[in-house]
PDB file of N, CA and C in Angstrom:
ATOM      1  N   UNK A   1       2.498  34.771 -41.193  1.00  0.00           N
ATOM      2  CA  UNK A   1       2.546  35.370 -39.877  1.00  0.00           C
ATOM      3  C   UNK A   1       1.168  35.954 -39.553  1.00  0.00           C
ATOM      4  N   UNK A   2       0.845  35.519 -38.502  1.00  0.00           N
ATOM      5  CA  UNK A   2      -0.568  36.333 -37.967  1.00  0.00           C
ATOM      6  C   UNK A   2      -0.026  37.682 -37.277  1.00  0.00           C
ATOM      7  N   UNK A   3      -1.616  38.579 -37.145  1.00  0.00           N
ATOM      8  CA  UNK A   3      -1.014  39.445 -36.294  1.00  0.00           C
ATOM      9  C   UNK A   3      -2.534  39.438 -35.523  1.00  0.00           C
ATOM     10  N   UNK A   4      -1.685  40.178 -34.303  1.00  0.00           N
ATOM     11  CA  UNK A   4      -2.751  40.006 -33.592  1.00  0.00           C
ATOM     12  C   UNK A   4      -3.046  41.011 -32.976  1.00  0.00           C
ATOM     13  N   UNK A   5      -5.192  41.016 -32.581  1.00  0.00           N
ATOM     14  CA  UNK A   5      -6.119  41.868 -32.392  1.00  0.00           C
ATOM     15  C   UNK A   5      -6.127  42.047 -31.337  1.00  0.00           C
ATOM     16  N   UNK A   6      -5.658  43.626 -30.757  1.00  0.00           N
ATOM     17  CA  UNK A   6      -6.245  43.679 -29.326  1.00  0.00           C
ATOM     18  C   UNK A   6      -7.803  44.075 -29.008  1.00  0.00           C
ATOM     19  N   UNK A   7      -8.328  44.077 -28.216  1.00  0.00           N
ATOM     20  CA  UNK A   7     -10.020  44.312 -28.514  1.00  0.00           C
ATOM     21  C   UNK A   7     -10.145  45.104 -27.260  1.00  0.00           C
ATOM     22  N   UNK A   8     -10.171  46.269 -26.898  1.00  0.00           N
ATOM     23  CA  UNK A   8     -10.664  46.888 -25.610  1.00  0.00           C
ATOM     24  C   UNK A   8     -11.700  46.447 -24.655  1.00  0.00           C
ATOM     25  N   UNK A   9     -11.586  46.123 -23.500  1.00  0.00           N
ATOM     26  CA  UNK A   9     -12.617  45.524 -22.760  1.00  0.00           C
ATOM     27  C   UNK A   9     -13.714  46.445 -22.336  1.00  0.00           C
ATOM     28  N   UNK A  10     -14.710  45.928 -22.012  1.00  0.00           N
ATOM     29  CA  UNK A  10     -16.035  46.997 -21.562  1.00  0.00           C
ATOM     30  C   UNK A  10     -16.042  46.843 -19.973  1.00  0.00           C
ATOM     31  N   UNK A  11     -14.870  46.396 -19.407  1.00  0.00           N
ATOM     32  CA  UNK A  11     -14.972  45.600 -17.713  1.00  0.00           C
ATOM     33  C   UNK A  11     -15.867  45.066 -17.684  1.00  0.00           C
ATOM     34  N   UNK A  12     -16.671  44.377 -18.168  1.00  0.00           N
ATOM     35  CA  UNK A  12     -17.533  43.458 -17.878  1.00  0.00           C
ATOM     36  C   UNK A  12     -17.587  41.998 -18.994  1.00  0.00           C
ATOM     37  N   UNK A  13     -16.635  41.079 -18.328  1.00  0.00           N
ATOM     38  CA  UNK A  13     -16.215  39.964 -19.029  1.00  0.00           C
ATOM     39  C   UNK A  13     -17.556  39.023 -19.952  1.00  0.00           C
ATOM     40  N   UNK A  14     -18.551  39.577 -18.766  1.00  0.00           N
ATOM     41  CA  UNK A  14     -19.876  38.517 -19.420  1.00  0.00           C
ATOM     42  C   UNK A  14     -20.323  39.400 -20.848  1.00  0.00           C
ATOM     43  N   UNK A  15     -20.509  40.773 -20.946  1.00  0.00           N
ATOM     44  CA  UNK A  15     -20.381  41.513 -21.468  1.00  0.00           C
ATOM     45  C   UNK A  15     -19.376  41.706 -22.987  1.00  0.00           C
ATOM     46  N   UNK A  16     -18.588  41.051 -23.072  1.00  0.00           N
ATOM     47  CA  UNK A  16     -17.355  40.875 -23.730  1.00  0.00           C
ATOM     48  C   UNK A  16     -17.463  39.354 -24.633  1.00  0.00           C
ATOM     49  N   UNK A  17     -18.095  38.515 -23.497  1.00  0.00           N
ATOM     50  CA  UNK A  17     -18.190  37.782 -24.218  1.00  0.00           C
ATOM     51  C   UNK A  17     -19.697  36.871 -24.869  1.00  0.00           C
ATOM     52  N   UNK A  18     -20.795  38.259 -25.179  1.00  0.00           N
ATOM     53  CA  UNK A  18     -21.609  38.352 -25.720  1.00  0.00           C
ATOM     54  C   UNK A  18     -22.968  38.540 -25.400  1.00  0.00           C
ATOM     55  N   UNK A  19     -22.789  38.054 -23.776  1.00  0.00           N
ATOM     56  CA  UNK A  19     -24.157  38.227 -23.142  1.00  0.00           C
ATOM     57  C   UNK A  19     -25.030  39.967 -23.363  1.00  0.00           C
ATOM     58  N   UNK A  20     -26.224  39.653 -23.501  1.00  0.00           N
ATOM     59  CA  UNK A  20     -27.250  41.300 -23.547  1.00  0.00           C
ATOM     60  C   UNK A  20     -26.386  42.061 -22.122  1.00  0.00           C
ATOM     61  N   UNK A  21     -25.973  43.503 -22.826  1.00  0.00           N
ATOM     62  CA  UNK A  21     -25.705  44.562 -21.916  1.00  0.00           C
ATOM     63  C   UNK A  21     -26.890  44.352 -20.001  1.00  0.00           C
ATOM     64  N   UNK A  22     -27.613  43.928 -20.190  1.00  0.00           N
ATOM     65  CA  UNK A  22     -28.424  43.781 -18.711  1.00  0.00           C
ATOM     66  C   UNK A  22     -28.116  42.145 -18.273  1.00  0.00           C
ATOM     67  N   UNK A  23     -28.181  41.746 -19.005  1.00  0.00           N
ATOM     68  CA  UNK A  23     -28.015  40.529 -18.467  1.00  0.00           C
ATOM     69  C   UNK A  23     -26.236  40.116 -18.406  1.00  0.00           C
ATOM     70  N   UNK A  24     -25.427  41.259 -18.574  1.00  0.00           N
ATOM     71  CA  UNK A  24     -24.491  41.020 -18.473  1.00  0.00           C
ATOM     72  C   UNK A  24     -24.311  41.725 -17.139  1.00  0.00           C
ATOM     73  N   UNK A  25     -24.990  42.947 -16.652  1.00  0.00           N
ATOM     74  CA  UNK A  25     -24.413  43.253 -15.331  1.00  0.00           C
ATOM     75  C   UNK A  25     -25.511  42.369 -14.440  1.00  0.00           C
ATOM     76  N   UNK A  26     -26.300  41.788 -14.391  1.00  0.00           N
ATOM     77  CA  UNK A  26     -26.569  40.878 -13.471  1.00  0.00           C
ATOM     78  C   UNK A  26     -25.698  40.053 -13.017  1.00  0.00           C
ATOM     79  N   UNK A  27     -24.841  38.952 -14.218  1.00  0.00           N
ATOM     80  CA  UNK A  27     -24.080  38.010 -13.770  1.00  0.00           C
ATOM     81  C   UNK A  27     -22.839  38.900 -13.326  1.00  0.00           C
ATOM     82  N   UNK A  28     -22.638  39.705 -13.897  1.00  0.00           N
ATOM     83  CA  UNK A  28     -21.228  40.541 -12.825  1.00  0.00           C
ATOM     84  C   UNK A  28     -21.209  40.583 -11.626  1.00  0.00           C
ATOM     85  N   UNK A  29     -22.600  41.045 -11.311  1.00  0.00           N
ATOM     86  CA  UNK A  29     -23.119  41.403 -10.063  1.00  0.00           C
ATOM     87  C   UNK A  29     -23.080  40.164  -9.103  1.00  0.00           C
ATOM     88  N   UNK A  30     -23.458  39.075  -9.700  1.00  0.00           N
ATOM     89  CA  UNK A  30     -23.341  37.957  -8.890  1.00  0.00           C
ATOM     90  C   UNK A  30     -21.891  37.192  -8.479  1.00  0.00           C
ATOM     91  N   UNK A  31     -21.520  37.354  -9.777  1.00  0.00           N
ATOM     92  CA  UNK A  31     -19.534  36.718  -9.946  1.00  0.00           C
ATOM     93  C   UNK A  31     -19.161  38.224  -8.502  1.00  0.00           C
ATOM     94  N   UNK A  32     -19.295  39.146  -8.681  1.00  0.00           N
ATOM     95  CA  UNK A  32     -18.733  40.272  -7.561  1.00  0.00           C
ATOM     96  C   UNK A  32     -19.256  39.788  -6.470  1.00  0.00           C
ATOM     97  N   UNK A  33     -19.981  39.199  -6.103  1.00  0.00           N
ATOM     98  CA  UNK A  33     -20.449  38.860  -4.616  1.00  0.00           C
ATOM     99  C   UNK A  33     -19.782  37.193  -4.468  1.00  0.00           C
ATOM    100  N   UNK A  34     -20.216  36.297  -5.504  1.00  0.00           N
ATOM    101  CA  UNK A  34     -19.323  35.772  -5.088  1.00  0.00           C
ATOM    102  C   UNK A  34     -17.770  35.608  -4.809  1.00  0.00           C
ATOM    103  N   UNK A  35     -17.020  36.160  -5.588  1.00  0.00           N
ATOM    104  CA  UNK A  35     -16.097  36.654  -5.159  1.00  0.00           C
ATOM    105  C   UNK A  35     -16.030  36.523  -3.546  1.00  0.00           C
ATOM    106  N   UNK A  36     -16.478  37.788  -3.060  1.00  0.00           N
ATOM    107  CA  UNK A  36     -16.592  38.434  -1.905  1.00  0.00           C
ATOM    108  C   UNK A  36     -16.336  37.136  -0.669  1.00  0.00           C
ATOM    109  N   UNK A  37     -17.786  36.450  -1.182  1.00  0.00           N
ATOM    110  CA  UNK A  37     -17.971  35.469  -0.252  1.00  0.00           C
ATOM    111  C   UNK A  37     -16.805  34.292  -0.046  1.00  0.00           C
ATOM    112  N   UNK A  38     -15.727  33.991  -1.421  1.00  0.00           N
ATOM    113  CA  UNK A  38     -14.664  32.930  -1.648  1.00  0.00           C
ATOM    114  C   UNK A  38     -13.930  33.875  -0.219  1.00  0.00           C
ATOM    115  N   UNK A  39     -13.934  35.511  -0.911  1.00  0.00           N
ATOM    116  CA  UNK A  39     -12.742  35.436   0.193  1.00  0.00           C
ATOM    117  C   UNK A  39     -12.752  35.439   1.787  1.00  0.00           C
ATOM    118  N   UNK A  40     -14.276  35.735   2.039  1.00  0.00           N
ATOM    119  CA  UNK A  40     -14.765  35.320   3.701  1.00  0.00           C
ATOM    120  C   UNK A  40     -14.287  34.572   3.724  1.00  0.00           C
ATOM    121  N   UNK A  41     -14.430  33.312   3.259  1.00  0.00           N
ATOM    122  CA  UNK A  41     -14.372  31.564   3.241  1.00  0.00           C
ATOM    123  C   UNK A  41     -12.928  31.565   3.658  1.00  0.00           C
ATOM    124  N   UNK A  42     -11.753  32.118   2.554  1.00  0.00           N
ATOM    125  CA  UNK A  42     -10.779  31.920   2.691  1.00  0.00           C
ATOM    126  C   UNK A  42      -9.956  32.456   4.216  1.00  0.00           C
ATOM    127  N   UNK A  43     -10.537  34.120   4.590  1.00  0.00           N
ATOM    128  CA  UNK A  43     -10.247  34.332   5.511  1.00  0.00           C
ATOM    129  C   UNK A  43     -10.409  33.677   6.324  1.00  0.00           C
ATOM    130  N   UNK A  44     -11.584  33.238   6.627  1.00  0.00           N
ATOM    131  CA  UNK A  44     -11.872  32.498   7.956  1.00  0.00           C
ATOM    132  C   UNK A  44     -10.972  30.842   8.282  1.00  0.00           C
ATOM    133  N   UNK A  45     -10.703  30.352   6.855  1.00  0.00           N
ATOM    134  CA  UNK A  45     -10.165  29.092   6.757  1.00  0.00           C
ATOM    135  C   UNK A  45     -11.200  28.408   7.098  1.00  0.00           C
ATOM    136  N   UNK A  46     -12.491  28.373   6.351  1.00  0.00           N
ATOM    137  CA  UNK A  46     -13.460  27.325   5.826  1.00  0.00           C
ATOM    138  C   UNK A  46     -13.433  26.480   5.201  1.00  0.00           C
ATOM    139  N   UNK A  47     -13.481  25.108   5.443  1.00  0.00           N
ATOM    140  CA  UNK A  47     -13.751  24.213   4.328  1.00  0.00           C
ATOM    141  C   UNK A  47     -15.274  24.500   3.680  1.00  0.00           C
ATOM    142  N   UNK A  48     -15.243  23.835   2.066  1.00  0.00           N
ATOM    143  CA  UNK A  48     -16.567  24.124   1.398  1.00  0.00           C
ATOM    144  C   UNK A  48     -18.146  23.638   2.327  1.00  0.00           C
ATOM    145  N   UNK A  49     -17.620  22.152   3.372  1.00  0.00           N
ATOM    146  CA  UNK A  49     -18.651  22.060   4.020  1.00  0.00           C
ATOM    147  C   UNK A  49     -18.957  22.720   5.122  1.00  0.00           C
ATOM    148  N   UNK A  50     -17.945  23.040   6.073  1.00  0.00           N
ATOM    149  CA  UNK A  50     -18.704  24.061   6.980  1.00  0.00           C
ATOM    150  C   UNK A  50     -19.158  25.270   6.238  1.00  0.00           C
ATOM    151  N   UNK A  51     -18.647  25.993   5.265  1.00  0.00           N
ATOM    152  CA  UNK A  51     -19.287  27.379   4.627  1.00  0.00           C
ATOM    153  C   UNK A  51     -20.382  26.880   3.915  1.00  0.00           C
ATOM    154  N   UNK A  52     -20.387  25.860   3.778  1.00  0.00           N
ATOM    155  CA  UNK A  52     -22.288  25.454   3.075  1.00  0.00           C
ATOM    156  C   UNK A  52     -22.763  25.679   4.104  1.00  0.00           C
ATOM    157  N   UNK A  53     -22.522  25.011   5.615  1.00  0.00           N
ATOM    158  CA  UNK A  53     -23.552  25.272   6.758  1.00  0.00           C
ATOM    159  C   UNK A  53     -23.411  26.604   7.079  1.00  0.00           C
ATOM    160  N   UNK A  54     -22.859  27.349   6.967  1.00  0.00           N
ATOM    161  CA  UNK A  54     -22.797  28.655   7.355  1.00  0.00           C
ATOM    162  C   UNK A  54     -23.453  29.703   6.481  1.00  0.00           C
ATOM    163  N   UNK A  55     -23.518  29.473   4.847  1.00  0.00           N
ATOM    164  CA  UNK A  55     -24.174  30.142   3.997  1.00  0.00           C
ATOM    165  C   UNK A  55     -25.808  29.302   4.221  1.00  0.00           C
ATOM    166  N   UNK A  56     -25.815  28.423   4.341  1.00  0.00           N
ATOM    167  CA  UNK A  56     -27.108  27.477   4.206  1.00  0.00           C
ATOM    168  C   UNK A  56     -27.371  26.999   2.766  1.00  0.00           C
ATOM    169  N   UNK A  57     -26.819  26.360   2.447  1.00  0.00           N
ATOM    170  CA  UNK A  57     -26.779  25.710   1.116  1.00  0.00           C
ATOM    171  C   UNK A  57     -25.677  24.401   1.302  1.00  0.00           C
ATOM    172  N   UNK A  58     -26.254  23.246   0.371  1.00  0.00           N
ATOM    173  CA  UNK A  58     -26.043  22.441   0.128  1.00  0.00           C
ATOM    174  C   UNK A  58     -24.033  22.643  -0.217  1.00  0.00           C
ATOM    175  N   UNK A  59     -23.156  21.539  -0.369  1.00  0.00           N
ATOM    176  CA  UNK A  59     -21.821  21.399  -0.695  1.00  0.00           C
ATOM    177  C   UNK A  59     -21.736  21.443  -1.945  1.00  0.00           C
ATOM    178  N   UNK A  60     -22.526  20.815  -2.497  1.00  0.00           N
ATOM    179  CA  UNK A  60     -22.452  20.778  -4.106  1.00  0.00           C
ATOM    180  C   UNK A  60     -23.048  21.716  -5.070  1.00  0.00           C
ATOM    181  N   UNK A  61     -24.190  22.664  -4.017  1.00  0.00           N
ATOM    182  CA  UNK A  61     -24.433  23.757  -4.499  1.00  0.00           C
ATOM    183  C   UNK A  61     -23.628  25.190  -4.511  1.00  0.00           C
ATOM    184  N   UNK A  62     -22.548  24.868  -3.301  1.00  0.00           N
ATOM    185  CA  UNK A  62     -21.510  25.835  -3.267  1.00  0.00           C
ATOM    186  C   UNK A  62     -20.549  25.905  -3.919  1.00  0.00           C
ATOM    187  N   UNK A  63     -19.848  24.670  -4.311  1.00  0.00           N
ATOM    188  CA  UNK A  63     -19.325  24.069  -5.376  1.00  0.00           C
ATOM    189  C   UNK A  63     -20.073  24.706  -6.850  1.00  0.00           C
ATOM    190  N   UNK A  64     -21.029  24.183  -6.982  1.00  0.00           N
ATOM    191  CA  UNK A  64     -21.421  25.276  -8.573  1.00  0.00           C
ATOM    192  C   UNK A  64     -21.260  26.545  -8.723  1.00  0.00           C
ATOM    193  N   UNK A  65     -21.500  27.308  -7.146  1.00  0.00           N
ATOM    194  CA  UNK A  65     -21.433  28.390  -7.394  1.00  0.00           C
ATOM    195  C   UNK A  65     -20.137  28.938  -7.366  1.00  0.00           C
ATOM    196  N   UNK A  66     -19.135  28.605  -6.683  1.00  0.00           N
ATOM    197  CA  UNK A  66     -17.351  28.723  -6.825  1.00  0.00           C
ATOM    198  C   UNK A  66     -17.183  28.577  -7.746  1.00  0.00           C
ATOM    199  N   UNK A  67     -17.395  27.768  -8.816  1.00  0.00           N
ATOM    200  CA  UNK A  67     -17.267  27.585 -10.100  1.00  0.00           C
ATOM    201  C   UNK A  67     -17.820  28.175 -11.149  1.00  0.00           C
ATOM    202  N   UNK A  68     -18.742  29.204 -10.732  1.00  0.00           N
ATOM    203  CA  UNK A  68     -19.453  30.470 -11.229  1.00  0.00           C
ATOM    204  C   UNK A  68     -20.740  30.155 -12.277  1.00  0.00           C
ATOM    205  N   UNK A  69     -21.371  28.711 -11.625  1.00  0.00           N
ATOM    206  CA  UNK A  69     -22.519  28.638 -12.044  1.00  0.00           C
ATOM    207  C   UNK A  69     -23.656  28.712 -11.288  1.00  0.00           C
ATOM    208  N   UNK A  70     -24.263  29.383 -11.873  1.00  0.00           N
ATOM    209  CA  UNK A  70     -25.227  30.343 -11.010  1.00  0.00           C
ATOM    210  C   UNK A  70     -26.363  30.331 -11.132  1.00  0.00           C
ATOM    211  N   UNK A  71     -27.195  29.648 -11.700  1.00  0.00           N
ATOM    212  CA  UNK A  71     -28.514  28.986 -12.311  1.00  0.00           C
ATOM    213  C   UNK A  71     -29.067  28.954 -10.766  1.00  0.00           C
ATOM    214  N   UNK A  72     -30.547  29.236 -11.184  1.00  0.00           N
ATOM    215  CA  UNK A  72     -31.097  29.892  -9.973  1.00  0.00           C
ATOM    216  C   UNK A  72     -30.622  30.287  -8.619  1.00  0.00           C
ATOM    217  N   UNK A  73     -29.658  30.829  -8.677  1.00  0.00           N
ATOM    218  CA  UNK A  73     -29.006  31.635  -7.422  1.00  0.00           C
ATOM    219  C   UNK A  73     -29.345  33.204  -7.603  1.00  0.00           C
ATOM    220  N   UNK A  74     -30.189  33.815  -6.774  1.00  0.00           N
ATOM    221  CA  UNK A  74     -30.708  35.356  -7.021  1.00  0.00           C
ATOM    222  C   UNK A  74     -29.609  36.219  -5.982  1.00  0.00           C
ATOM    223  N   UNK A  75     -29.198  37.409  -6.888  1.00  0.00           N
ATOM    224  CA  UNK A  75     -28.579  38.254  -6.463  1.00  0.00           C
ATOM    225  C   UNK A  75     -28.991  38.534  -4.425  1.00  0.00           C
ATOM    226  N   UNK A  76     -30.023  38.478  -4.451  1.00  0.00           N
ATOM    227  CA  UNK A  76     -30.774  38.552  -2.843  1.00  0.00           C
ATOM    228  C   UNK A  76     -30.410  37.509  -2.192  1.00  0.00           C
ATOM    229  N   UNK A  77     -30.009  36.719  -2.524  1.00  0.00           N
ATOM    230  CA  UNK A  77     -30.134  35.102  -1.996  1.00  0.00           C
ATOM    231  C   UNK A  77     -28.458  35.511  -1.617  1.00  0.00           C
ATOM    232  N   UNK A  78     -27.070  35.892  -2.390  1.00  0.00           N
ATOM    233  CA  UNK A  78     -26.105  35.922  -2.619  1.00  0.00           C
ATOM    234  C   UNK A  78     -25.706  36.895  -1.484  1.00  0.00           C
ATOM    235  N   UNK A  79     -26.532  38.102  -1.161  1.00  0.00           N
ATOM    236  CA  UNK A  79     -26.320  39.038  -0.299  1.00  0.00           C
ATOM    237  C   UNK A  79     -26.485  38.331   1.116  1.00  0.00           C
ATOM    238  N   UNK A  80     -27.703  37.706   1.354  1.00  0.00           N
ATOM    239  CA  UNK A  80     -27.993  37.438   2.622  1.00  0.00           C
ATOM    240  C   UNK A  80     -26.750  36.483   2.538  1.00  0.00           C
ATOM    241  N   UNK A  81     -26.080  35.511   1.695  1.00  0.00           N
ATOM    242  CA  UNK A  81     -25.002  34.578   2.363  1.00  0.00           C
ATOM    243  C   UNK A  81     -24.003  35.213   2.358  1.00  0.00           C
ATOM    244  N   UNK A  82     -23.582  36.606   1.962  1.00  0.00           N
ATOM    245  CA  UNK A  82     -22.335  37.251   2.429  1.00  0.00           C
ATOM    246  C   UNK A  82     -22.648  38.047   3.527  1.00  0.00           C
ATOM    247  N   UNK A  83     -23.490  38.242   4.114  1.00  0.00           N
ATOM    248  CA  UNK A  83     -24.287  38.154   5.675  1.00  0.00           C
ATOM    249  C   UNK A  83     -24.011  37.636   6.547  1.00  0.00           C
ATOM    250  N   UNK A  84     -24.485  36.460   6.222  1.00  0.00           N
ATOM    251  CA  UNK A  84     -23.925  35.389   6.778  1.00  0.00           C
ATOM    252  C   UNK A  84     -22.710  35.211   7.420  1.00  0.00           C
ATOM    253  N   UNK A  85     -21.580  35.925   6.292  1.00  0.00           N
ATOM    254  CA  UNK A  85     -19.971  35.469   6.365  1.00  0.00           C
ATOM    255  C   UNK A  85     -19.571  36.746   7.782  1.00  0.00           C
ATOM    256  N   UNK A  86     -20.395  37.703   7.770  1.00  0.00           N
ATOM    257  CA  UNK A  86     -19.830  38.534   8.926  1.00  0.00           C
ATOM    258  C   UNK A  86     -20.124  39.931   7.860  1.00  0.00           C
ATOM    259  N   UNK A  87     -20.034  39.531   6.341  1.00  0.00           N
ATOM    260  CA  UNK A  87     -19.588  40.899   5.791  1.00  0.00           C
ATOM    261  C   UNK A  87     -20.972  42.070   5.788  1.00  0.00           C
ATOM    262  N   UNK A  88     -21.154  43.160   5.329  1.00  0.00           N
ATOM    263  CA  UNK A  88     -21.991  43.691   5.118  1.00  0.00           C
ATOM    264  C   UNK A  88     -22.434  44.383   3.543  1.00  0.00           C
ATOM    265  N   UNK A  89     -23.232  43.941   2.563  1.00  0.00           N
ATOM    266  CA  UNK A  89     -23.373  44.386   1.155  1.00  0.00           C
ATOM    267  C   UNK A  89     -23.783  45.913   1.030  1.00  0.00           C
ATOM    268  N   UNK A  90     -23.506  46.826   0.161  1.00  0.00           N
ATOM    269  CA  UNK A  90     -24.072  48.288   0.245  1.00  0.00           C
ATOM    270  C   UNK A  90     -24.576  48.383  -1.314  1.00  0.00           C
ATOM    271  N   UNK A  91     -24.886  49.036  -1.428  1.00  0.00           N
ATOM    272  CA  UNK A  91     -25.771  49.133  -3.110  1.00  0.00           C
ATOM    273  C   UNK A  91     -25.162  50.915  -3.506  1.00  0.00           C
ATOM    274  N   UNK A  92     -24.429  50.412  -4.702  1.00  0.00           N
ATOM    275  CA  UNK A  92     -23.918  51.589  -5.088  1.00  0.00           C
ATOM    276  C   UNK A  92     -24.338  52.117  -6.784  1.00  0.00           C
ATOM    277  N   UNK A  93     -24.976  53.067  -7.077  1.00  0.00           N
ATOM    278  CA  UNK A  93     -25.378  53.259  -8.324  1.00  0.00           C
ATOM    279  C   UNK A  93     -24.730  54.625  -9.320  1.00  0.00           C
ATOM    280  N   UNK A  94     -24.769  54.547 -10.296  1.00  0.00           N
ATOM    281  CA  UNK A  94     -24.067  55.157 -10.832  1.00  0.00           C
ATOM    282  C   UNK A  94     -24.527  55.580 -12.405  1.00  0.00           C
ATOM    283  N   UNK A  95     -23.927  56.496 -12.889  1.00  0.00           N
ATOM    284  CA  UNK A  95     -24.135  56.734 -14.744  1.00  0.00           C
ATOM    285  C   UNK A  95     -23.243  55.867 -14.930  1.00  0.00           C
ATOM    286  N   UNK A  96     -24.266  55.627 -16.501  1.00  0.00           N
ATOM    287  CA  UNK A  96     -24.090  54.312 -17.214  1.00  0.00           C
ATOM    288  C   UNK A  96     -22.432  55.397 -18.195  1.00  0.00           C
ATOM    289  N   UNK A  97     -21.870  54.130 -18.524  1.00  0.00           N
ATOM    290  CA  UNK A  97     -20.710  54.366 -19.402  1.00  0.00           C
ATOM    291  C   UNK A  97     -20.720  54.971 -20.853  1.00  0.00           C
ATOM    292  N   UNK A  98     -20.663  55.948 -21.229  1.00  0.00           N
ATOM    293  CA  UNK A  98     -20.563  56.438 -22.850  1.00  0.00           C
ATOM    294  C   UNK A  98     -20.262  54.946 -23.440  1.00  0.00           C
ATOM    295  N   UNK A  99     -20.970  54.130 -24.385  1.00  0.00           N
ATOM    296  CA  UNK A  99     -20.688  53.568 -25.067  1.00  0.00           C
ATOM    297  C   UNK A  99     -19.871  53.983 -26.396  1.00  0.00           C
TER     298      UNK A  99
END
């Protein structure tokens, strides 16, 4: 019989699953905006090609990024296309977590 390990999360999945503490809230940061932007899309009832013309990016580049690959996509780049969607981004900072 196995038993099994629960492992407490740090909320930050990239984080969890091994990426450097900074380079793990970058990609958070980006997965959180995109997010954001799926659900403009969804609200509005966008297909992936009109929300490419509307973010300004390619179909297949929106496509990678729905799929949460993110290779040269900059956090700045991510803001101005949830801009785009109508929404507005705010920058919120905070103390870091007692490890």
């Amino acid at each position: 019989m196995t038993q099994d390990k629960w492992v407490v999360s740090s909320d930050n999945v990239f984080e969890d699953l091994g990426f450097e503490r900074e380079e793990a809230a970058v990609l958070k940061i980006k997965a959180d905006l995109m997010i954001e932007i799926e659900k403009a899309m969804k609200a509005q009832r966008l297909t992936q090609s009109r929300a490419a013309q509307i973010l300004g990016v390619s179909r297949p580049r929106l496509n990678r990024m729905l799929h949460g690959r993110f290779e040269g996509v900059t956090i700045d780049r991510l803001v101005q296309m949830l801009e785009r969607t109508g929404k507005h981004v705010s920058v919120k900072v905070g103390k870091k977590k007692a490890a």
